[in-house]
C-alpha atoms as a PDB file:
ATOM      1  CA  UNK A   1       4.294  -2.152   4.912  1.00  0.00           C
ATOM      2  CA  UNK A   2       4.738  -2.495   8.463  1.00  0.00           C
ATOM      3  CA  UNK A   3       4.080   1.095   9.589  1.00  0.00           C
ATOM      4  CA  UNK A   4       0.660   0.391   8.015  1.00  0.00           C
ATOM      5  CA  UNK A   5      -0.252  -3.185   9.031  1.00  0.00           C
ATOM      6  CA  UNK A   6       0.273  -5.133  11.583  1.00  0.00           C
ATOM      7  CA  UNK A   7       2.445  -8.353  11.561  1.00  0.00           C
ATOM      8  CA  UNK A   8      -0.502 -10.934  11.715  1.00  0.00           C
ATOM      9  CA  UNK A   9      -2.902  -8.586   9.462  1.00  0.00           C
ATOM     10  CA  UNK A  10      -5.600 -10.287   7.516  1.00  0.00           C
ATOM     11  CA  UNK A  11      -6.374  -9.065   4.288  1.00  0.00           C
ATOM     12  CA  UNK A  12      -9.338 -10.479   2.386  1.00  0.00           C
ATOM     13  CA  UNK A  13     -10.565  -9.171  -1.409  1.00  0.00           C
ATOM     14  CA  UNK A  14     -11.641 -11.114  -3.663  1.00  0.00           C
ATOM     15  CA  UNK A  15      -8.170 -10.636  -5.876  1.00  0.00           C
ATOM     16  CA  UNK A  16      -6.104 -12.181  -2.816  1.00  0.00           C
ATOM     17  CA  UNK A  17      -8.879 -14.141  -1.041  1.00  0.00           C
ATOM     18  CA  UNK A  18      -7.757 -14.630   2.446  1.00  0.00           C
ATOM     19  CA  UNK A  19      -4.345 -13.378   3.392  1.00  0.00           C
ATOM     20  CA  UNK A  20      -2.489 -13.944   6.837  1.00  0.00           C
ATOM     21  CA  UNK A  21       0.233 -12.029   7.939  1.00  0.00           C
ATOM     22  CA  UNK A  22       2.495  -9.589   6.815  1.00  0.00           C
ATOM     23  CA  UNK A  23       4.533 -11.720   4.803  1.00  0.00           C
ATOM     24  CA  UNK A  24       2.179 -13.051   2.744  1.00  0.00           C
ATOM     25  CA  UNK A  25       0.553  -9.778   1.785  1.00  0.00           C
ATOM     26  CA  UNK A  26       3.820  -7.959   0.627  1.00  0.00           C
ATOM     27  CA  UNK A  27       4.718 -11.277  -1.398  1.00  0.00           C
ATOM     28  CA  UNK A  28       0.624 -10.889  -3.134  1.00  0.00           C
ATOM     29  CA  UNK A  29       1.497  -7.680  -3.956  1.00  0.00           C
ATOM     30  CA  UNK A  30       4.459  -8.094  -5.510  1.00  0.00           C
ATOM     31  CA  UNK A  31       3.660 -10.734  -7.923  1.00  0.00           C
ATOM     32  CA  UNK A  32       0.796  -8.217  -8.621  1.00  0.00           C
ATOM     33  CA  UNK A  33       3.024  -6.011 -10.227  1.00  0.00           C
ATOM     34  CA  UNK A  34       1.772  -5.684 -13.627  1.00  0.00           C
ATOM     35  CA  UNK A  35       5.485  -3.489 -16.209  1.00  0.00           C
ATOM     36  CA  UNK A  36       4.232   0.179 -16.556  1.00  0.00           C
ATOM     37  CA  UNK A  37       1.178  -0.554 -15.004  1.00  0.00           C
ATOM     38  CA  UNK A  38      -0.067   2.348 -12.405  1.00  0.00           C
ATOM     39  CA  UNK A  39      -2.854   3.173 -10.354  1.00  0.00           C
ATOM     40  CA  UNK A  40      -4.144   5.720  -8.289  1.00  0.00           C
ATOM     41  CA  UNK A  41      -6.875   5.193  -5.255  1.00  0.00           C
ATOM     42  CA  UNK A  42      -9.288   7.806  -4.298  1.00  0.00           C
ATOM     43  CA  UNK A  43     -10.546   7.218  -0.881  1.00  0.00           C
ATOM     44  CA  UNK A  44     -14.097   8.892   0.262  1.00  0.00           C
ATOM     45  CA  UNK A  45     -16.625   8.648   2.828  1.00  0.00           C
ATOM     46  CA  UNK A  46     -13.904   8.001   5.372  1.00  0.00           C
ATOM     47  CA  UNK A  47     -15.817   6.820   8.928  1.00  0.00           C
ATOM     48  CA  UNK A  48     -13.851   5.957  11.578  1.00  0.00           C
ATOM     49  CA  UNK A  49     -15.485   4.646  15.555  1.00  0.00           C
ATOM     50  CA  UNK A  50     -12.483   4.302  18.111  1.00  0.00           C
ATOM     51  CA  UNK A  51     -12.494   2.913  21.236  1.00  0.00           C
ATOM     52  CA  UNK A  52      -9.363   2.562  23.668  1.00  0.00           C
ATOM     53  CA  UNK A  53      -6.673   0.784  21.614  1.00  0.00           C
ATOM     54  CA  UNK A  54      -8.990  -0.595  18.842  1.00  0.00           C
ATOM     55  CA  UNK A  55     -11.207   1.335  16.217  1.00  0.00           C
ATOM     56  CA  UNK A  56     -13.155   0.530  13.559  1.00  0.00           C
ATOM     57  CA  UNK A  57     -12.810   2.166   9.799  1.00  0.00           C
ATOM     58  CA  UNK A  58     -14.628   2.044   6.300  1.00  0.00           C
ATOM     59  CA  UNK A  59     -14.524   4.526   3.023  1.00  0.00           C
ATOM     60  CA  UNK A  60     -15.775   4.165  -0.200  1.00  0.00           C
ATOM     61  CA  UNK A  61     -12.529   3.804  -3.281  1.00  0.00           C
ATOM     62  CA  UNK A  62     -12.578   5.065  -6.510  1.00  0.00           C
ATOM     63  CA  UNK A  63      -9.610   2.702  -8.574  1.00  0.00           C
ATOM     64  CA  UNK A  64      -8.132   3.410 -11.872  1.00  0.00           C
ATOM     65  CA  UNK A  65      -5.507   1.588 -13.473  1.00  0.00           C
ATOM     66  CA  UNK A  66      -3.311   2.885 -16.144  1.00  0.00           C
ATOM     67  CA  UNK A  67      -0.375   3.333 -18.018  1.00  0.00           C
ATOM     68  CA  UNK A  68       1.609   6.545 -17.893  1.00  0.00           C
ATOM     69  CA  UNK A  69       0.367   8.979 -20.520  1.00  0.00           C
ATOM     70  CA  UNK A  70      -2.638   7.167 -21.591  1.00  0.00           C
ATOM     71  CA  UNK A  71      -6.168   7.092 -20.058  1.00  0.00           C
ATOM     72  CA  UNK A  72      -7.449   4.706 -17.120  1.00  0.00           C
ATOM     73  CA  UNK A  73      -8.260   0.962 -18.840  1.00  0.00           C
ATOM     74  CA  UNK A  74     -10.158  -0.745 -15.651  1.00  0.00           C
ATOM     75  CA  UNK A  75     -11.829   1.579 -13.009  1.00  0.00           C
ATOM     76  CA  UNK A  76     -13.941   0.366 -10.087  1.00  0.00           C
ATOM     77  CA  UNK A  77     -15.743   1.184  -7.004  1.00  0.00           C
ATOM     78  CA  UNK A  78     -15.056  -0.460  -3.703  1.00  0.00           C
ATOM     79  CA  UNK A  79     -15.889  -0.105  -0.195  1.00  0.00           C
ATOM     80  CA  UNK A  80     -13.225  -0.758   2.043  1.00  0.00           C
ATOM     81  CA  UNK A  81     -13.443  -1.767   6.027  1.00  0.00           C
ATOM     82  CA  UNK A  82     -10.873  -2.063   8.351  1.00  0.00           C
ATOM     83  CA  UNK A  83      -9.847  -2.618  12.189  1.00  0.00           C
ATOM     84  CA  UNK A  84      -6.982  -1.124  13.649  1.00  0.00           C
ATOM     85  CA  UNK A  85      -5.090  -1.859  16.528  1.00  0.00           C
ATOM     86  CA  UNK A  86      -3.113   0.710  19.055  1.00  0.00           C
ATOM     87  CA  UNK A  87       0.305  -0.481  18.850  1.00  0.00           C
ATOM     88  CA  UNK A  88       4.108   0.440  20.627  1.00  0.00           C
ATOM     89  CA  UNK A  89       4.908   2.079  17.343  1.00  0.00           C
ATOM     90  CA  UNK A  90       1.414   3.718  16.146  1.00  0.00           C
ATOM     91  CA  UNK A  91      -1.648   2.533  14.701  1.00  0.00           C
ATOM     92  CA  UNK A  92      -1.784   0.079  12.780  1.00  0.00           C
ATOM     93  CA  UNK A  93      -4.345  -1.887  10.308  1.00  0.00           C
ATOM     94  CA  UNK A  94      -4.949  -5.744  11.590  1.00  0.00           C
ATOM     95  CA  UNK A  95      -8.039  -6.110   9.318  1.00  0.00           C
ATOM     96  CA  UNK A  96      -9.047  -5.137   5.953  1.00  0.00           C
ATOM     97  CA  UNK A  97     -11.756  -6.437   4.017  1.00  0.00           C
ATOM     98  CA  UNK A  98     -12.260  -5.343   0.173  1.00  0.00           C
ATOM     99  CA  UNK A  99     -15.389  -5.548  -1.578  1.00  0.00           C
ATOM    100  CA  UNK A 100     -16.237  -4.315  -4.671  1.00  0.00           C
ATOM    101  CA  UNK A 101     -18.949  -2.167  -5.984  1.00  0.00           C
ATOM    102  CA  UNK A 102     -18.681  -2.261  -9.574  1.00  0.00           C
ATOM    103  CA  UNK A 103     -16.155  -2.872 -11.810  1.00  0.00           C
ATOM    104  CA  UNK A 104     -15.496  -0.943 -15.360  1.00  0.00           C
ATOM    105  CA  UNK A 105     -13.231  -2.766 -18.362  1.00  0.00           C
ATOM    106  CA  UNK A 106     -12.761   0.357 -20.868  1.00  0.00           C
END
């Protein structure tokens, strides 16, 4: 996680709420974890406005949940915005706001 995020990222969806830091975000995804539950992320529409150190990022998300072998049982549309910050070792996100679209229970 931290070659994608900074240390003090925010992360808000509406899953999570509000989350601050690094810490915090790996420990929300972890008790996420559903047994022999997968998904898979398709990422669109990627747009990205950078200036200096700092830029500016949204896409559009296609989300489908499954198990292996067996067709997806939630899918769901979101659009996804981000900042990113310039750091000593890369880029890296410091803000990410989730919203979503739509939301399919099959």
């Amino acid at each position: 996680m931290d070659t994608v995020f900074t240390d003090d990222v925010a992360v808000r969806s509406p899953r999570g709420g509000e989350l601050r830091g690094i810490d915090k975000v790996v420990g929300f995804m972890r008790q996420g974890e559903v047994e022999g539950q997968r998904s898979q992320h398709t990422t669109t529409d990627l747009l990205v406005n950078v200036n200096g150190d700092q830029a500016a990022a949204s896409a559009n998300s296609f989300v489908y949940v499954y198990r292996d072998g067996q067709a997806p049982h939630q899918t769901s549309g979101l659009r996804v915005v981000c900042t990113a910050a310039r750091t000593p070792a890369g880029w890296r996100f410091r803000e990410v706001r989730i919203v979503p679209a739509w939301i399919h229970q099959n």
